[in-house]
Protein backbone atom coordinates (compact mmCIF):
# COMPACT_ATOMS: atom_id res chain seq x y z
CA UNK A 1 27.55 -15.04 2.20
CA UNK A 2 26.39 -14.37 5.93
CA UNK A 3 24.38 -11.79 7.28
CA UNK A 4 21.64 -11.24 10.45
CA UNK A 5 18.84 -10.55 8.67
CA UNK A 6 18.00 -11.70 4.94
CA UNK A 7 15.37 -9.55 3.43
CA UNK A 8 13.55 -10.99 -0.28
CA UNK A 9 12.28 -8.37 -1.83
CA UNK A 10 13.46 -4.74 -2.83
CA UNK A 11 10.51 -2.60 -3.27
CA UNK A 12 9.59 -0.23 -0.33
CA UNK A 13 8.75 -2.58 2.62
CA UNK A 14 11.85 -4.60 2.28
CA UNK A 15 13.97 -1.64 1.42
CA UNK A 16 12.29 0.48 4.78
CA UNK A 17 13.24 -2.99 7.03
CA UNK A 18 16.55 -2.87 6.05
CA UNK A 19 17.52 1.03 6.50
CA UNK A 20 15.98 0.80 10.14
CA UNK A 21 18.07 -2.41 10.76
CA UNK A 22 21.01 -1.06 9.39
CA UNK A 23 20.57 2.30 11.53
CA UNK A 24 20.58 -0.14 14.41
CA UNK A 25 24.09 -1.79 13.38
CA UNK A 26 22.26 -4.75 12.29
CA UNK A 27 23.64 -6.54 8.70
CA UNK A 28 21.26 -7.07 6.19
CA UNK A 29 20.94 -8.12 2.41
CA UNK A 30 17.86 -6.99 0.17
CA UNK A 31 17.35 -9.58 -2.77
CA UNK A 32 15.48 -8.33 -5.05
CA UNK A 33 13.64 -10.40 -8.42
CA UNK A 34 13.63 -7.50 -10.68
CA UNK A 35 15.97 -4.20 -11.84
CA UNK A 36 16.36 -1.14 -9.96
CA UNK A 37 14.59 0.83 -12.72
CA UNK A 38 11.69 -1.72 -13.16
CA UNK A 39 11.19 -1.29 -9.21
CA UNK A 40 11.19 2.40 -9.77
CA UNK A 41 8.66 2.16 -12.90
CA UNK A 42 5.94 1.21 -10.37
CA UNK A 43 2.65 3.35 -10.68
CA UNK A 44 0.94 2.77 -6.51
CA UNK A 45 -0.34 4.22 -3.92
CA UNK A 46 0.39 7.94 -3.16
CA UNK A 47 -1.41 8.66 0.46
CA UNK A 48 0.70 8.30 3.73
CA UNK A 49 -0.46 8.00 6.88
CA UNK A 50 0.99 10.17 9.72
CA UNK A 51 2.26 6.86 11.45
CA UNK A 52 4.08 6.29 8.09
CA UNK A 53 5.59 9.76 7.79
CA UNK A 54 6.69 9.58 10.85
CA UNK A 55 8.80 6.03 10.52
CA UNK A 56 10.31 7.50 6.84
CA UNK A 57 11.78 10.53 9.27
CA UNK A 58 13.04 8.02 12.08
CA UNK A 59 14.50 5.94 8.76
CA UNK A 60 16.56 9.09 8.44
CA UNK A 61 14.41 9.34 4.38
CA UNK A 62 11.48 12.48 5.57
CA UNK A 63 14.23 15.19 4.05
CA UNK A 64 12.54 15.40 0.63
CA UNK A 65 8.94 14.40 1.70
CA UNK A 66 9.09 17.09 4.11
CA UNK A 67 10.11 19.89 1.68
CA UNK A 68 7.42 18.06 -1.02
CA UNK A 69 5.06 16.40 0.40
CA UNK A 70 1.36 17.98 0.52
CA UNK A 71 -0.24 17.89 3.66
CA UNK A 72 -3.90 16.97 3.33
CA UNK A 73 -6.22 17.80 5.99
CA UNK A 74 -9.39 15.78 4.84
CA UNK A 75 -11.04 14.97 1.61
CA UNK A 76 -13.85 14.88 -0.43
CA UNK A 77 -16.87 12.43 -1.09
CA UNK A 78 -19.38 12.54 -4.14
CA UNK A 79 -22.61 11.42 -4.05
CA UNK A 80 -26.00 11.57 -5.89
CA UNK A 81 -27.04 14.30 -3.16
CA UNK A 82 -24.12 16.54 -3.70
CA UNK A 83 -20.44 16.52 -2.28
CA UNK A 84 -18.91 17.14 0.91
CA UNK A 85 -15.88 17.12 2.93
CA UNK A 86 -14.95 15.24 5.77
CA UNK A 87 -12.48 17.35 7.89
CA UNK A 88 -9.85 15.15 9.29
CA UNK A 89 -7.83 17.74 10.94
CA UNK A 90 -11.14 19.04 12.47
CA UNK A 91 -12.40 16.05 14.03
CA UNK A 92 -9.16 14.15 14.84
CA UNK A 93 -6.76 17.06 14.66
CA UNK A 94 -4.76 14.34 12.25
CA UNK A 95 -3.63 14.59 8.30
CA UNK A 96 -2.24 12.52 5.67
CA UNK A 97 0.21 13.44 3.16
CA UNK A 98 0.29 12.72 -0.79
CA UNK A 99 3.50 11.28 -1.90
CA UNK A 100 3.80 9.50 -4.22
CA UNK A 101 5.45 5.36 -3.50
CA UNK A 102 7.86 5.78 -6.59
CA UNK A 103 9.50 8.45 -4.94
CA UNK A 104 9.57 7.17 -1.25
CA UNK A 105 11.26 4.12 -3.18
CA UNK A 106 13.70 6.47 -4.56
CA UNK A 107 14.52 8.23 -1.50
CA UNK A 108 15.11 4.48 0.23
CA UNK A 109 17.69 3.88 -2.35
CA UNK A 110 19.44 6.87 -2.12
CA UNK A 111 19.82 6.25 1.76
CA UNK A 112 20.69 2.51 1.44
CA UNK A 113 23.44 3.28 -1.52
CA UNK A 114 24.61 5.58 1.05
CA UNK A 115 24.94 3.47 3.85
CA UNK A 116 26.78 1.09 1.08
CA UNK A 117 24.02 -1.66 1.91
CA UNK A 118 24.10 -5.46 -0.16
CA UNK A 119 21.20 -5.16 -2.79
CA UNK A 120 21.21 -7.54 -5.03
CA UNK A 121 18.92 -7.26 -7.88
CA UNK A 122 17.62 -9.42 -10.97
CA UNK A 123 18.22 -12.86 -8.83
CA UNK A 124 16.03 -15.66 -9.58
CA UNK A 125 15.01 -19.26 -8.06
CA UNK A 126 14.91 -17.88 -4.79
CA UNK A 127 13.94 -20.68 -2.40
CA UNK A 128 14.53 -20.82 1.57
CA UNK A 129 15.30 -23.22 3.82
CA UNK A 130 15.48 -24.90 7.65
CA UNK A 131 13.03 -22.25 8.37
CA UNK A 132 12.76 -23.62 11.78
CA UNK A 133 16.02 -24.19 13.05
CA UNK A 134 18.67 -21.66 14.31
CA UNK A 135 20.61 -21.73 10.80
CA UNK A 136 18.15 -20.53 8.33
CA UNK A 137 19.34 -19.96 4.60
CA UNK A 138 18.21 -18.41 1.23
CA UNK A 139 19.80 -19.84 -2.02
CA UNK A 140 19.11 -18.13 -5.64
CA UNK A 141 20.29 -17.33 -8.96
CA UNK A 142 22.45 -14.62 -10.05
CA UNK A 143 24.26 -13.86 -13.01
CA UNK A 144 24.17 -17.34 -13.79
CA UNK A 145 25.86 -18.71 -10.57
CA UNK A 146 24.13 -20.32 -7.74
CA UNK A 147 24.77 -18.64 -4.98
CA UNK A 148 23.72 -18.64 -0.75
CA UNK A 149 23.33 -16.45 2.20
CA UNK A 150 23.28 -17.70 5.57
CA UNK A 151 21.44 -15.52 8.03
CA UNK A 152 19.88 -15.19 11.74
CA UNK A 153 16.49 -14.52 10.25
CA UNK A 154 14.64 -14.21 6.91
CA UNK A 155 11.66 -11.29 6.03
CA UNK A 156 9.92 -12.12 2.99
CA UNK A 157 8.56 -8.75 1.52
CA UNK A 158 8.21 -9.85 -2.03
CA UNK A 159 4.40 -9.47 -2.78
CA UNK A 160 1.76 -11.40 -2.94
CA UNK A 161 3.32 -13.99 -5.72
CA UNK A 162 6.55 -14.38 -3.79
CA UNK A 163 8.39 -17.80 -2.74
CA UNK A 164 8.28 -16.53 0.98
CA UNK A 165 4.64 -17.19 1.80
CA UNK A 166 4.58 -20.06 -0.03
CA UNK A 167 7.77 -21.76 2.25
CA UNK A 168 5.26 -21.66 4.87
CA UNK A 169 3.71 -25.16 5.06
CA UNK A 170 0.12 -25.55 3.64
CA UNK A 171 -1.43 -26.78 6.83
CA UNK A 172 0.41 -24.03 9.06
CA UNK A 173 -1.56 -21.01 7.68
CA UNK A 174 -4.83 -20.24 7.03
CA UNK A 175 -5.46 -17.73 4.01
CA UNK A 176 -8.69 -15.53 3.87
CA UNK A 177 -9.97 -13.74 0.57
CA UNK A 178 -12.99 -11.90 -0.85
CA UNK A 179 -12.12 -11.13 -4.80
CA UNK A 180 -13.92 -7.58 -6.09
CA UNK A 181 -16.14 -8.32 -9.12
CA UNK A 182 -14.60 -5.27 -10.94
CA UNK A 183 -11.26 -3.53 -10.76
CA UNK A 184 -9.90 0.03 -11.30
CA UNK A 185 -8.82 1.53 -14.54
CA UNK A 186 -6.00 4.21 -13.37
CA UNK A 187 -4.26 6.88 -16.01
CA UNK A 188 -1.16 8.94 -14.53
CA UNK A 189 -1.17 12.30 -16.71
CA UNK A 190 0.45 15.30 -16.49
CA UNK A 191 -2.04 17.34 -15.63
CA UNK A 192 -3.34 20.21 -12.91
CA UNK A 193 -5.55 18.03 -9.96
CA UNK A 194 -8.90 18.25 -10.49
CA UNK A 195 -9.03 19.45 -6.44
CA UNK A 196 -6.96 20.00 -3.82
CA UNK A 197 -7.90 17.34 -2.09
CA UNK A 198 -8.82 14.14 -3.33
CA UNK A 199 -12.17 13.23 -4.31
CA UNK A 200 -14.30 9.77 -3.64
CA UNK A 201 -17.35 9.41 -6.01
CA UNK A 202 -20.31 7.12 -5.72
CA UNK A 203 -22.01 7.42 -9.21
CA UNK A 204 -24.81 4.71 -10.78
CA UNK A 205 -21.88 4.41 -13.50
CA UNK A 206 -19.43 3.28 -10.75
CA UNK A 207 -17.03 4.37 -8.40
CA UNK A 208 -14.37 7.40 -9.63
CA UNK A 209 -11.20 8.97 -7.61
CA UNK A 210 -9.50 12.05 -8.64
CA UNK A 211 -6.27 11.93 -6.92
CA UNK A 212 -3.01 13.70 -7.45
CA UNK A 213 1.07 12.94 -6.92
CA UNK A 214 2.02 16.61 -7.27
CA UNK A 215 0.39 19.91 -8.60
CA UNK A 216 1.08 19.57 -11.82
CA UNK A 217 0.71 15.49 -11.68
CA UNK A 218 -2.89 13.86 -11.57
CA UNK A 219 -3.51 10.43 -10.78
CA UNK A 220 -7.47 8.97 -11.75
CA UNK A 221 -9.39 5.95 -11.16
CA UNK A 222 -12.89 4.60 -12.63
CA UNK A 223 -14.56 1.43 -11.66
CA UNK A 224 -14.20 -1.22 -14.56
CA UNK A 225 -15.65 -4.91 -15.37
CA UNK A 226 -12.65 -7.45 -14.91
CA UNK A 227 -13.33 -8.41 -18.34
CA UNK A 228 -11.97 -4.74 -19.78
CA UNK A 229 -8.17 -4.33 -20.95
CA UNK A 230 -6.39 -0.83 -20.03
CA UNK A 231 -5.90 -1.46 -24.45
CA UNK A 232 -9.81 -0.73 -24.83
CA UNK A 233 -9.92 2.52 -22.97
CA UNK A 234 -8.54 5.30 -25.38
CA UNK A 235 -7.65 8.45 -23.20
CA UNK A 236 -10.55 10.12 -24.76
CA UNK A 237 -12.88 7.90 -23.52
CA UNK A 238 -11.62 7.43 -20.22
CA UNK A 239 -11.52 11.23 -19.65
CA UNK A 240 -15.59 11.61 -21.07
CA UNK A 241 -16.22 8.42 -18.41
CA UNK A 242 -14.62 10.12 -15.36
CA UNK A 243 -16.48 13.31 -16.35
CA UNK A 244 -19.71 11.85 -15.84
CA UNK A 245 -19.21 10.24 -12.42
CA UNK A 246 -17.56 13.30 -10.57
CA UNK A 247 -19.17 16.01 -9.72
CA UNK A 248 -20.55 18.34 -12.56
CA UNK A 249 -18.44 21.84 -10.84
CA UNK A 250 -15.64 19.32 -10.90
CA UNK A 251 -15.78 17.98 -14.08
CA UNK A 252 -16.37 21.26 -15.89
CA UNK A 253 -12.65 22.50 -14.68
CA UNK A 254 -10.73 19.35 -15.54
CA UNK A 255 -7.91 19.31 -17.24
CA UNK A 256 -6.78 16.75 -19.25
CA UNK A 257 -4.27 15.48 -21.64
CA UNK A 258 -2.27 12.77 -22.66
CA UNK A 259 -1.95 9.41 -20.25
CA UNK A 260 1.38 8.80 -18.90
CA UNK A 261 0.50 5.26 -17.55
CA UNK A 262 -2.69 2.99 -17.89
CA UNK A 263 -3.23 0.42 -16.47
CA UNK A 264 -6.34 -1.69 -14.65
CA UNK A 265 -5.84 -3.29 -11.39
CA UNK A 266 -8.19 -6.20 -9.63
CA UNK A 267 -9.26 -5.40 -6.28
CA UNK A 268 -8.92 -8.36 -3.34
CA UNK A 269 -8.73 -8.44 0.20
CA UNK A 270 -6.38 -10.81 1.03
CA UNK A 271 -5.32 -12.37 4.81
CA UNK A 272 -2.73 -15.09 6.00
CA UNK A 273 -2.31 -16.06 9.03
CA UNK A 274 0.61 -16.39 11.17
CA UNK A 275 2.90 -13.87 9.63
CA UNK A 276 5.69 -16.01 10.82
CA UNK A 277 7.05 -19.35 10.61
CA UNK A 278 10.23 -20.55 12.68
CA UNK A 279 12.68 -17.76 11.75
CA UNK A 280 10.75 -16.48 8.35
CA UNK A 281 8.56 -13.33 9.21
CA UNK A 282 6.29 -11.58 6.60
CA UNK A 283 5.72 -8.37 5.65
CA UNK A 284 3.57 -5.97 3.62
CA UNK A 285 1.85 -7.84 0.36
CA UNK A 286 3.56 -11.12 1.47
CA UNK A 287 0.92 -11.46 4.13
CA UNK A 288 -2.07 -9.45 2.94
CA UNK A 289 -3.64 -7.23 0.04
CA UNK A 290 -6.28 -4.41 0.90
CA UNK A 291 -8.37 -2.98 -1.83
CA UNK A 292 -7.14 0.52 -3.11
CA UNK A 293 -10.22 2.40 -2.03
CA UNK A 294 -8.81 3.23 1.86
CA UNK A 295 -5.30 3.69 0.80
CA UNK A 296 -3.76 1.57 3.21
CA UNK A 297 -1.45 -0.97 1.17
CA UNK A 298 1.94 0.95 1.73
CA UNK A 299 0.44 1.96 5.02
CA UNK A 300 -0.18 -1.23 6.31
CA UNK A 301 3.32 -2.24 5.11
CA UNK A 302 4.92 0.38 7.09
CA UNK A 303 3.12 -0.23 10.03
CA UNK A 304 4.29 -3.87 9.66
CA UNK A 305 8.22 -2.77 9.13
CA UNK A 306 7.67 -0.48 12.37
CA UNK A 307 6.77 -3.75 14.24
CA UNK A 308 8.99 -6.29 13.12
CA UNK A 309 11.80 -3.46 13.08
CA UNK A 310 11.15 -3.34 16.67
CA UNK A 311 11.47 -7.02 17.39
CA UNK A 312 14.53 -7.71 15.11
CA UNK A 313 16.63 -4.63 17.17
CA UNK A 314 15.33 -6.28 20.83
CA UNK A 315 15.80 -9.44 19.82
CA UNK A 316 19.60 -8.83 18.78
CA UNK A 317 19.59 -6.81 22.18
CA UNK A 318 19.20 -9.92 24.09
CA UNK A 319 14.64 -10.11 24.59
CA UNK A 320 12.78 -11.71 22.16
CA UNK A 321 9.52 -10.57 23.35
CA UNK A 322 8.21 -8.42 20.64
CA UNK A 323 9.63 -10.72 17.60
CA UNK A 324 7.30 -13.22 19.26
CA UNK A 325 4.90 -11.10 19.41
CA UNK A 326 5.48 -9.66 16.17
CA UNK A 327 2.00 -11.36 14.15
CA UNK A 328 -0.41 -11.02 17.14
CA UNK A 329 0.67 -7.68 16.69
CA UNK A 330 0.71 -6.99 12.99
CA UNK A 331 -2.25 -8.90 12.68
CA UNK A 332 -4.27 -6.52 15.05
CA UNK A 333 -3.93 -3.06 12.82
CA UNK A 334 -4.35 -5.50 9.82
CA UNK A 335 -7.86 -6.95 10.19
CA UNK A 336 -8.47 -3.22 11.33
CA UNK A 337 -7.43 -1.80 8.14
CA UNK A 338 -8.84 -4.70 6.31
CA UNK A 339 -12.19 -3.52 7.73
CA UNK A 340 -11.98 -0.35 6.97
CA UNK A 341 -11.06 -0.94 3.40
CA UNK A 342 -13.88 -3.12 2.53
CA UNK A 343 -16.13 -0.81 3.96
CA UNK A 344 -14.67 1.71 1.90
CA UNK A 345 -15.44 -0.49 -1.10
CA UNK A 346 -18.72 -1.01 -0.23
CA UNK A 347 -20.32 2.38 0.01
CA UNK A 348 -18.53 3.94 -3.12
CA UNK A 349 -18.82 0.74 -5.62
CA UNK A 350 -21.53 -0.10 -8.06
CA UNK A 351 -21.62 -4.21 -7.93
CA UNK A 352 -23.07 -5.84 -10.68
CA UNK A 353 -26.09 -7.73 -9.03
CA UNK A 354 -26.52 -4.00 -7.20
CA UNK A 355 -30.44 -2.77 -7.40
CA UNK A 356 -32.32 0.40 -6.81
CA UNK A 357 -32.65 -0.35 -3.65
CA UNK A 358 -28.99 -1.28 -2.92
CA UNK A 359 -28.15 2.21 -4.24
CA UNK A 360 -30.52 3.68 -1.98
CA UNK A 361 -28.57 2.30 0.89
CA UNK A 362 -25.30 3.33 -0.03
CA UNK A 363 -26.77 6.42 -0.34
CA UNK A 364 -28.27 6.60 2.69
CA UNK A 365 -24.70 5.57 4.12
CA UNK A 366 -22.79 8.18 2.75
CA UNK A 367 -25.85 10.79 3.88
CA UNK A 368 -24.80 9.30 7.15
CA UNK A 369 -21.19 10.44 6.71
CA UNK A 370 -22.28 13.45 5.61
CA UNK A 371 -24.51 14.72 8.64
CA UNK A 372 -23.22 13.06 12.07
CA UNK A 373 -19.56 14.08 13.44
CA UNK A 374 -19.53 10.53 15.19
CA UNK A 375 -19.34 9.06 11.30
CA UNK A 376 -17.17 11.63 10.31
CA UNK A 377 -14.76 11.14 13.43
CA UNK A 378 -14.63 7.14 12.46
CA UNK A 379 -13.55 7.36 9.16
CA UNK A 380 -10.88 10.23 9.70
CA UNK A 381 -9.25 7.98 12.85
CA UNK A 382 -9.20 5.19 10.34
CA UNK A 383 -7.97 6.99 7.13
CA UNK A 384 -5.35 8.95 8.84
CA UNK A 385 -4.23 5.83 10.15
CA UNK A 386 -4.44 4.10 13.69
CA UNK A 387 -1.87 4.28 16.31
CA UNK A 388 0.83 1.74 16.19
């Protein structure tokens, strides 16, 4: 099989890549590890930047986020001292919108089936090859036959435990990490939002979120040890736990009911540098991992699909300019978000060795936040997203 661009991975990043290419009149073909439905039984992030929204409608995919999408204009922190809003709109005159990634994965299929693209699902033993000459090739598993696609250029977008990172040699990237000492229990109910806009909590007990995929779909998270299993949580439990660390004239209204989903996820910052080798590029969890707590995982994925994107259309066009600078690039708005998300993590999480006095700070932080528009101003630029 031969194609310009080989793309491993199906979820969104790889799926977004190939819709823009195709738009272009560029051939692709997705491989994808798992089943369409297994893809589409992923529970993640639901907070878009406007950078993202605005590369879904240029993907020709905004239709149904515009008609359901819900426009948030700030949100809301807890704290010991009481809660507040920051106004993002206000400061920044910028929002975000909740949508859910399940459904902006659905919307990406829908627009590649239409535009009859190659994705091949449920292949296995992916492994690439002559990265670094001008006849790169992927061979893999499917259905039992060996099979092999011949391309221009490869984009691995297939996570963190992917073969694509990993054809990279060792001693050509460096990898940075900082592991969380807890993670985040998250249950997916069908139930009213506890707000209308979500809600950050710094508690003694640990960190909380009350988020939301739709009005009548709530998404929550509570700070856990790594050593808990989503098993020992009943719903009951979880739902008296979240009550404690969110505000008391939020906790008195919440609804609850039974979990949809539960699961816990560990929370890493993850970095490797170049996001290229030869004619491999890497995109979205291939190259890095961002704690939860900023919302910036699919958003830093998009933003690295807008940039490569670019480089793969000029450089079929005849200038290779931006494809080489495609990790300089990338790399830029990632250590950016990366910053942002650990600081995130920092002020809202209780860490185990934490004291009094450590508390105090966060506190002290977060009163920051609260009272100067400068703070305020800074953290809406960043959550909203910065400019491509």
């Amino acid at each position: 099989m031969r194609t310009q661009v080989a793309i491993i991975g199906g979820g969104p990043s790889g799926l977004l890549l190939s819709q823009l290419l195709m738009r272009a009149g560029i051939a692709t073909v997705v491989l994808e590890r798992q089943t369409r439905a297994h893809v589409l039984g992923r529970i993640r992030a639901g907070v878009l930047e406007q950078g993202t929204v605005e590369l879904l409608r240029r993907a020709g995919v905004g239709a149904r986020l515009d008609r359901e999408g819900i426009v948030h204009e700030g949100t809301m922190l807890s704290t010991a001292g009481g809660m507040f809003r920051v106004d993002f709109k206000a400061r920044i005159g910028e929002v975000v919108t909740v949508y859910g990634q399940t459904e902006v994965t659905r919307d990406l299929y829908a627009a590649q089936d239409a535009a009859s693209a190659t994705i091949l699902d449920e292949v296995s033993e992916v492994a690439l090859h002559d990265l670094t000459t001008e006849a790169p090739y992927v061979t893999f598993q499917r259905g039992g036959e060996a099979q092999r696609i011949d391309a221009d250029y490869i984009v691995g977008c297939d996570g963190f435990h992917g073969p694509s990172r990993q054809a990279i040699p060792r001693d050509k990237r460096t990898e940075y990490e900082r592991v969380y000492p807890f993670g985040w229990l998250g249950v997916l109910s069908r139930t009213r939002p506890a707000a209308e806009e979500l809600i950050y909590a710094n508690h003694p007990r640990g960190f909380a979120l009350a988020s939301m995929r739709n009005p009548t779909l709530s998404r929550y998270y509570i700070q856990v040890p790594l050593t808990d299993r989503a098993e020992d949580w009943s719903d009951a439990a979880f739902w008296d736990e979240l009550r404690r660390r969110l505000p008391a004239e939020v906790a008195e209204g919440l609804e609850t009911g039974p979990s949809i989903e539960k699961s816990i996820a560990p929370l890493r910052s993850f970095v490797t540098e170049p996001m290229r080798w030869g004619r491999l590029f890497l995109a979205g969890d291939a190259a890095h991992i961002v704690p939860p707590t900023g919302a910036k995982g699919l958003n830093l994925a998009a933003s690295d699909v807008h940039y490569l994107s670019e480089g793969l259309i000029a450089a079929f066009a005849g200038d290779g300019a931006a494809l080489e600078a495609y990790s300089d690039r990338a790399l830029t708005r990632i250590w950016a978000a990366m910053r942002f998300s650990w600081w995130m993590t920092s002020i809202l999480h209780r860490f185990p060795d934490q004291t009094d006095f450590d508390q105090k700070i966060q506190e002290a932080e977060l009163r920051q936040l609260e009272t100067l528009a400068s703070a305020q101003a800074a953290m809406a630029r960043n959550y909203t997203g910065l400019p491509y």
